[in-house]
C-alpha atoms as a PDB file:
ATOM      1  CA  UNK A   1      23.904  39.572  20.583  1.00  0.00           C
ATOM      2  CA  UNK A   2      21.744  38.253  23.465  1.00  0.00           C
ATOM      3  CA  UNK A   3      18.000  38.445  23.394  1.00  0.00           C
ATOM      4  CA  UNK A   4      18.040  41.166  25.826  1.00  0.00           C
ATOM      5  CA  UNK A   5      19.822  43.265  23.153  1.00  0.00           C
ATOM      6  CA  UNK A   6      17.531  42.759  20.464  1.00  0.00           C
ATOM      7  CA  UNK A   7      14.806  43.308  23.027  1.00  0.00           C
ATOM      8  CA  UNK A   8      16.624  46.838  24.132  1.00  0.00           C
ATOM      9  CA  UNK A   9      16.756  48.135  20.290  1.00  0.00           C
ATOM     10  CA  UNK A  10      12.895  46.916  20.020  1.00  0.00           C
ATOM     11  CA  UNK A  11      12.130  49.376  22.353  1.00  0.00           C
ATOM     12  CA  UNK A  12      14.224  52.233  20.483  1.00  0.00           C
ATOM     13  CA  UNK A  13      12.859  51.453  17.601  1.00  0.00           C
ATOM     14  CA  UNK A  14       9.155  51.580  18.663  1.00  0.00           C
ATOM     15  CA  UNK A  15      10.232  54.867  21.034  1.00  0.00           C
ATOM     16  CA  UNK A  16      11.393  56.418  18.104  1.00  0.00           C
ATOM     17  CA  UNK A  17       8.432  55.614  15.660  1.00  0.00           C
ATOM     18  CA  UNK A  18       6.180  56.570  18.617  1.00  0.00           C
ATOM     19  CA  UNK A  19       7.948  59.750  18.889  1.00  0.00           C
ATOM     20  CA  UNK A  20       7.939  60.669  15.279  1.00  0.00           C
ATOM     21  CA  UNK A  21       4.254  59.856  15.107  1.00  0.00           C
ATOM     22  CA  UNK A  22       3.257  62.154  18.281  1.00  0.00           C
ATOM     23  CA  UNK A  23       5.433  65.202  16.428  1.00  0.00           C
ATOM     24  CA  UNK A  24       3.529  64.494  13.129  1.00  0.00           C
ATOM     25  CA  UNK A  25       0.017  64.248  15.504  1.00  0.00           C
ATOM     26  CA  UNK A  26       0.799  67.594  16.970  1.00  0.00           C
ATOM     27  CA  UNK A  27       2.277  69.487  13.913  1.00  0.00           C
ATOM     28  CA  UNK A  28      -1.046  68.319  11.809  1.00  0.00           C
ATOM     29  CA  UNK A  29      -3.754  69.136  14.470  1.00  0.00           C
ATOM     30  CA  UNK A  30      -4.265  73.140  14.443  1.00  0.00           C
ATOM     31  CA  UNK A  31      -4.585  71.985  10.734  1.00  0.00           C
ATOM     32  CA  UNK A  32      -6.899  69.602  10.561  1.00  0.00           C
ATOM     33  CA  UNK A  33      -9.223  71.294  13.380  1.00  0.00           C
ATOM     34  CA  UNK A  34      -9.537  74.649  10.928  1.00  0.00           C
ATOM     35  CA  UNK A  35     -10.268  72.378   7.843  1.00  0.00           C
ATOM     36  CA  UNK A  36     -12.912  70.690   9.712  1.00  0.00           C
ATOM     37  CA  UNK A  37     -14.983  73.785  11.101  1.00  0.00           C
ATOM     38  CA  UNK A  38     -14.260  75.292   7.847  1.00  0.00           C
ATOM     39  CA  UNK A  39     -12.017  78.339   8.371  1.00  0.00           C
ATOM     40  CA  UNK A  40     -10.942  81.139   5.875  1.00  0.00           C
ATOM     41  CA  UNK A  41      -7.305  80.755   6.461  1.00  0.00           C
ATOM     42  CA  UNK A  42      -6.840  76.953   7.315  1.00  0.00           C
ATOM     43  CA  UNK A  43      -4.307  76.604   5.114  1.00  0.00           C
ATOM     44  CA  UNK A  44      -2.076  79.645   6.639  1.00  0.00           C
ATOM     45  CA  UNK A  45      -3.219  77.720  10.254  1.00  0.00           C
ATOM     46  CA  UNK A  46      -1.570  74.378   8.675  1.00  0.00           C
ATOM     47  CA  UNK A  47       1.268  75.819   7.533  1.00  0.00           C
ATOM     48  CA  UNK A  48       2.121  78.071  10.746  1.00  0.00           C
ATOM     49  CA  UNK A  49       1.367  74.717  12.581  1.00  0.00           C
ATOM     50  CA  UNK A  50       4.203  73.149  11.183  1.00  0.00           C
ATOM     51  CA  UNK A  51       6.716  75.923  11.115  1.00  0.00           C
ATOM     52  CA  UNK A  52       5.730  76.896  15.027  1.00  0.00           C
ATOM     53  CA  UNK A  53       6.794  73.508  15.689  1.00  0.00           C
ATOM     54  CA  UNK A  54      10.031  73.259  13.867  1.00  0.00           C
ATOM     55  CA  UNK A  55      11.400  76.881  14.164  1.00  0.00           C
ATOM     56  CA  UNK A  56       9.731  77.532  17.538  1.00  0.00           C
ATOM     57  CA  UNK A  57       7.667  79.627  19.719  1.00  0.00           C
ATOM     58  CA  UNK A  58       9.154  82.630  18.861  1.00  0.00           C
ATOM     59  CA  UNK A  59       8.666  82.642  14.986  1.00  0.00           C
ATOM     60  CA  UNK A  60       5.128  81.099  15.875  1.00  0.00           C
ATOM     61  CA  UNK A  61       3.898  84.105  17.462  1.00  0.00           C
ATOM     62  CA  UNK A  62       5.178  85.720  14.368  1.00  0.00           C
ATOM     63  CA  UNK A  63       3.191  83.296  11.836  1.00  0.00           C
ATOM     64  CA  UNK A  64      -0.159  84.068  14.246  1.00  0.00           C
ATOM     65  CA  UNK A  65       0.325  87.720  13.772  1.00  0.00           C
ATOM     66  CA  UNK A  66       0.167  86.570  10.069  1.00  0.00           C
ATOM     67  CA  UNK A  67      -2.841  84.909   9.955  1.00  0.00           C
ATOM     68  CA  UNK A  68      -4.686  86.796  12.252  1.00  0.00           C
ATOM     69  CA  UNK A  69      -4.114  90.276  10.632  1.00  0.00           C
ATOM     70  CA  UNK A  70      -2.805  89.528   6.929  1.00  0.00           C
ATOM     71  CA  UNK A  71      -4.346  86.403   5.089  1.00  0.00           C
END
């Protein structure tokens, strides 16, 4: 392997962490934001955080029905 391959799976590698890090920034934030300003349901807000992001849009409307009307 030439330097210009270990150089190309350097850059995958950080792409990848950099990646994984922006998903975990973005699934935590609704989260963190109702923690801070101290709100009734923050935990249902984490929670529907993360599942809006894996199972999608569609289910997250769902999960904000939730914790707008039921928690």
């Amino acid at each position: 392997m030439s330097g210009l391959d270990y150089a190309a799976w350097f850059v995958l590698l950080l792409l990848a962490v950099i990646i994984i890090g922006v998903i975990f920034f973005v699934g935590n934030l609704p989260g963190s934001v109702a923690k801070k300003r101290n709100h009734p349901n923050a935990d249902a807000i984490a929670v529907g955080s993360w599942a809006t992001l894996i199972f999608g849009v569609v289910f997250g409307a769902y999960v904000g029905l939730l914790t707008r009307f039921v928690c």
